[in-house]
Protein backbone atom coordinates (compact mmCIF):
# COMPACT_ATOMS: atom_id res chain seq x y z
CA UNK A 1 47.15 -11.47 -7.10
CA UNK A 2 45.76 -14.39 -8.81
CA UNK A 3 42.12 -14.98 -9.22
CA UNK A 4 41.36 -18.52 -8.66
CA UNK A 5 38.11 -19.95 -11.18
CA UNK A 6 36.79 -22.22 -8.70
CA UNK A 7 35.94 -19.29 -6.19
CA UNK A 8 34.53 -17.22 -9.09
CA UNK A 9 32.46 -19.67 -9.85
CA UNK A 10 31.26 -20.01 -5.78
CA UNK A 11 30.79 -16.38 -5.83
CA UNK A 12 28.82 -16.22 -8.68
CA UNK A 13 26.43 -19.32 -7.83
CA UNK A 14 25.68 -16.97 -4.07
CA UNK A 15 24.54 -14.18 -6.01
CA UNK A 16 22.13 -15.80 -8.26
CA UNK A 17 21.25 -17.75 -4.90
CA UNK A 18 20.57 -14.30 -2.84
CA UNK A 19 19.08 -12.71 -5.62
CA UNK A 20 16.74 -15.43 -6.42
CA UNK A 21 16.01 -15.70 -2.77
CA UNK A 22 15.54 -12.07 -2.29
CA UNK A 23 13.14 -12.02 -5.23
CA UNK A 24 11.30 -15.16 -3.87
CA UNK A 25 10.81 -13.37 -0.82
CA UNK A 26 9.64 -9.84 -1.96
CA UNK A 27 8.06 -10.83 -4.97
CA UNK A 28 4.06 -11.00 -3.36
CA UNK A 29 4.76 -7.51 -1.80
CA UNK A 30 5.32 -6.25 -5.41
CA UNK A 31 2.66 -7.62 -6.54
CA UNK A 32 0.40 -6.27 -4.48
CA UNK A 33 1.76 -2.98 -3.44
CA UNK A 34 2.79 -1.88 -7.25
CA UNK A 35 1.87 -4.76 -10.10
CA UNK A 36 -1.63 -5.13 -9.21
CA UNK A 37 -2.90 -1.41 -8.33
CA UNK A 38 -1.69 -0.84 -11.72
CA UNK A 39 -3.90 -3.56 -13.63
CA UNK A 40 -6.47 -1.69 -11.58
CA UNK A 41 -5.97 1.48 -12.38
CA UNK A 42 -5.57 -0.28 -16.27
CA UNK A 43 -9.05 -1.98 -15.84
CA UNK A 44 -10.51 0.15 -14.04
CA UNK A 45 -11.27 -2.13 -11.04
CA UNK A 46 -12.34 -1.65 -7.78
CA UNK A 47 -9.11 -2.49 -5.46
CA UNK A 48 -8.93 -2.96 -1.68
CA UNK A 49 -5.96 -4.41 0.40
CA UNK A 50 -5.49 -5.84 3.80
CA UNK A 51 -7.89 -3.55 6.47
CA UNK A 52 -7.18 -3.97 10.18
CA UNK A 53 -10.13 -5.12 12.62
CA UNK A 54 -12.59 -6.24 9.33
CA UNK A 55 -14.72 -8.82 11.16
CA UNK A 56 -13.56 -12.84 11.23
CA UNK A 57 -16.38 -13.92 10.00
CA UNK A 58 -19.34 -13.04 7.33
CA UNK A 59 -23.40 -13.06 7.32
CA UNK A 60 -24.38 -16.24 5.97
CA UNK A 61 -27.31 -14.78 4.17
CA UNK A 62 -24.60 -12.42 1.58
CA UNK A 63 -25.90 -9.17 3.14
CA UNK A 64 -22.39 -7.63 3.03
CA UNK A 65 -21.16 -4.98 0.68
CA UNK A 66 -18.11 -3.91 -0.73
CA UNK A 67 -17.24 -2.11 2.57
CA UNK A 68 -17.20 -5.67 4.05
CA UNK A 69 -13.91 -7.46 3.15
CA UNK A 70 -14.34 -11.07 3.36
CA UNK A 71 -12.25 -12.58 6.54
CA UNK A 72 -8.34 -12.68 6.59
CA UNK A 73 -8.12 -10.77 3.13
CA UNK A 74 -4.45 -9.60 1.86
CA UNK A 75 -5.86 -8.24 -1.63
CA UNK A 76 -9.22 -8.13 -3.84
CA UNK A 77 -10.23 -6.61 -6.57
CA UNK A 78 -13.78 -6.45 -8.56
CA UNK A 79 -14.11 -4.96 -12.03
CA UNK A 80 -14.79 -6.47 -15.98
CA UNK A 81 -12.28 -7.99 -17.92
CA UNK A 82 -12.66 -8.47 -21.67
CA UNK A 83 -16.02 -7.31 -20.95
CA UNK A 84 -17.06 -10.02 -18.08
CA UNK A 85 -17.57 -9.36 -14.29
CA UNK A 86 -14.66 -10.57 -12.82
CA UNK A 87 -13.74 -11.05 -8.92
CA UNK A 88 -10.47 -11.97 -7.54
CA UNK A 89 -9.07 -12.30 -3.73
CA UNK A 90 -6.09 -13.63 -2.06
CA UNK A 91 -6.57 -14.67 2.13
CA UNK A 92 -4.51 -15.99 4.60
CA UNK A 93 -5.71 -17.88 7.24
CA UNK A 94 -3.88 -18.53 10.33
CA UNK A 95 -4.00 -22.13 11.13
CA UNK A 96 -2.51 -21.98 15.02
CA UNK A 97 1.11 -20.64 16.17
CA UNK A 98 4.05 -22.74 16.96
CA UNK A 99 6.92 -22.13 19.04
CA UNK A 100 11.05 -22.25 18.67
CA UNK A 101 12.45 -22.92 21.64
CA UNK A 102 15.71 -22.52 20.50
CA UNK A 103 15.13 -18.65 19.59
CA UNK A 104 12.46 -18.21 22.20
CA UNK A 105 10.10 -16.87 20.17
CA UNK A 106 6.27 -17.38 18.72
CA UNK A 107 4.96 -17.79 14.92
CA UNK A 108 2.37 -18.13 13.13
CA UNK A 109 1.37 -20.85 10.27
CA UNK A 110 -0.61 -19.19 7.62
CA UNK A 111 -1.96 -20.92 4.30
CA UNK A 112 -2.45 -18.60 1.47
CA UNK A 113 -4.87 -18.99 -1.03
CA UNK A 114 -6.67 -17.35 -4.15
CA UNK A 115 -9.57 -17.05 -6.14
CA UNK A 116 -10.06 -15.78 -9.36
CA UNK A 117 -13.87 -15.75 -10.55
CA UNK A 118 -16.32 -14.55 -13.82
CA UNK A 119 -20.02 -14.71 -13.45
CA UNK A 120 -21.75 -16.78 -16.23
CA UNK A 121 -25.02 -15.43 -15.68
CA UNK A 122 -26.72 -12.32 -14.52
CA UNK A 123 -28.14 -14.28 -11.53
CA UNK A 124 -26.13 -16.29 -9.78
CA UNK A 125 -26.96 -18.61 -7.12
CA UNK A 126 -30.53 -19.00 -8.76
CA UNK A 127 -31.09 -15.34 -7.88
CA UNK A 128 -30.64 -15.90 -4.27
CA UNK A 129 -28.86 -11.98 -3.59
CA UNK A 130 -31.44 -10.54 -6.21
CA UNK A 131 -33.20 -8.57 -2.82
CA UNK A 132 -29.50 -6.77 -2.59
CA UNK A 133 -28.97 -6.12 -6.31
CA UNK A 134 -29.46 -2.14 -6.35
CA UNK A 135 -27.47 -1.54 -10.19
CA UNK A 136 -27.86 -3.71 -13.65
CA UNK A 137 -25.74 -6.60 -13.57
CA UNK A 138 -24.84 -5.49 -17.43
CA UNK A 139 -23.41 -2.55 -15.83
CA UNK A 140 -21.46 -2.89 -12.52
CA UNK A 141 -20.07 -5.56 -11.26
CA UNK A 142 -21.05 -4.56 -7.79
CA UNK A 143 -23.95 -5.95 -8.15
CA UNK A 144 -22.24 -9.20 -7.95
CA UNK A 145 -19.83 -8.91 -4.73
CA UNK A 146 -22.01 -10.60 -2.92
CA UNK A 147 -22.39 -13.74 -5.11
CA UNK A 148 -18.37 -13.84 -6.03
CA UNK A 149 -18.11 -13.08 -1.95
CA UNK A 150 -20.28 -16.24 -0.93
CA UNK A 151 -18.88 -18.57 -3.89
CA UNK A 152 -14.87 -17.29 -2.53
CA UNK A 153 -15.26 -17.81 1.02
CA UNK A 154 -14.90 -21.82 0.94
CA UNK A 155 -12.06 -22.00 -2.14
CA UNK A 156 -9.51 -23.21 -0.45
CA UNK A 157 -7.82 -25.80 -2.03
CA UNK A 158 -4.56 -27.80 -1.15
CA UNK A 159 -3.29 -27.72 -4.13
CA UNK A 160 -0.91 -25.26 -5.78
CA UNK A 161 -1.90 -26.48 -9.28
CA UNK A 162 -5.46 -24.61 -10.92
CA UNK A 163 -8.96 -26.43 -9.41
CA UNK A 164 -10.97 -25.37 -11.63
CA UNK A 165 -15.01 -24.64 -10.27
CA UNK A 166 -18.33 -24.08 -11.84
CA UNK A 167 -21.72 -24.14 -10.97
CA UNK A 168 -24.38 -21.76 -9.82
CA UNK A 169 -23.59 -19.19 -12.74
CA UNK A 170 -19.96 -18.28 -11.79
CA UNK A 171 -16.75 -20.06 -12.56
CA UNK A 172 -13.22 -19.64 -11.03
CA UNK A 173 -9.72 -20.93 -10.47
CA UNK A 174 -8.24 -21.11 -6.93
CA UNK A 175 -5.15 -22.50 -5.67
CA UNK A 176 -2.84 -22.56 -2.62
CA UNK A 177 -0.52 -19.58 -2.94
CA UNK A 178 -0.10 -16.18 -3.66
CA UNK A 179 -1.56 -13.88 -6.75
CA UNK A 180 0.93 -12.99 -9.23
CA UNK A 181 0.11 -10.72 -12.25
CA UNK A 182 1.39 -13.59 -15.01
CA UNK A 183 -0.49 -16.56 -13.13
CA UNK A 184 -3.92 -13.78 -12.62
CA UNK A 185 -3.78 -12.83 -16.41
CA UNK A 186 -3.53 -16.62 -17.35
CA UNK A 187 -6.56 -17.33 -15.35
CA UNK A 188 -8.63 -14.33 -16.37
CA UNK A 189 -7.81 -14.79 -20.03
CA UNK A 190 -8.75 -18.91 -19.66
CA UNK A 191 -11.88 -17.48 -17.51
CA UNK A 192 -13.20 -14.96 -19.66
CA UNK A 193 -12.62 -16.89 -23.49
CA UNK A 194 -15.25 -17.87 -25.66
């Protein structure tokens, strides 16, 4: 039995093609099922994944709380880094359903996108949420889901590349796409220097 180089070669290419696909494919489930609760647990964030029946839409006056996730969220997580309030959230949003005739069946187009934000000041927004503010901003960030929840909501970008925001005492990076702990560290490091 003769092993021929050419199909060796075919072989091998398949692998690294299912493996890279396979990894492509689970990769965002990691993430958010193992790599991220564990920055959390390392940071000490507050961490809360996908909930069924949160409401579709938000107050527009930033009366919700923690215990309000903003619309169509898959991840977010609120804590300090390097000693700065930082706010990050990943959403898809469903953008209509199409239809394959040829497999008789029904899906849905979603765009996924994510935020990752550090308040510059201790009153964002000009004070605007100060009425809600129940803790120091100095010491829990919580005092600040309401301003990173308002400036979030309307980051979505069409780009996969960094847009880079600031204004109204908070900065952030959004993009199309999922979070990933090397392209979140990035950000929070580039966020939080200086």
């Amino acid at each position: 039995m003769s092993i021929n180089a050419g199909s060796v070669l075919v072989s091998i290419a398949v692998l690294a093609f299912v493996v890279w696909l396979v990894w492509s494919l689970s990769s965002p489930v990691v993430f958010r099922r193992v790599q991220l609760p564990r920055l959390a647990r390392e940071h000490g964030w507050r961490l809360r994944k996908r909930q069924r029946g949160a409401p579709r839409d938000l107050p527009g006056d930033g009366g919700q709380g923690w215990e309000v996730p903003l619309p169509e969220t898959d991840v977010e997580f609120l804590g300090r880094y390097r000693g700065r309030p930082v706010h990050g959230v990943q959403i898809s949003v469903r953008k209509g359903v199409s239809y394959d005739a040829l497999h008789d069946q029904y899906s849905a187009n979603v765009k996924t996108y994510s935020v990752v934000s550090t308040a510059l000041s201790d009153r964002p927004f000009d004070g605007f949420h100060d009425r809600n503010r129940g803790v120091a901003v100095n010491g829990d960030p919580m005092a600040l889901y309401q301003d990173f929840a308002d400036w979030a909501r309307n980051r979505k970008p069409e780009t996969k590349d960094d847009v880079h925001n600031e204004g109204s005492g908070l900065r952030s990076v959004s993009w199309r796409g999922n979070l990933n702990r090397k392209r979140l560290l990035r950000v929070l490091d580039e966020l939080t220097a200086g």
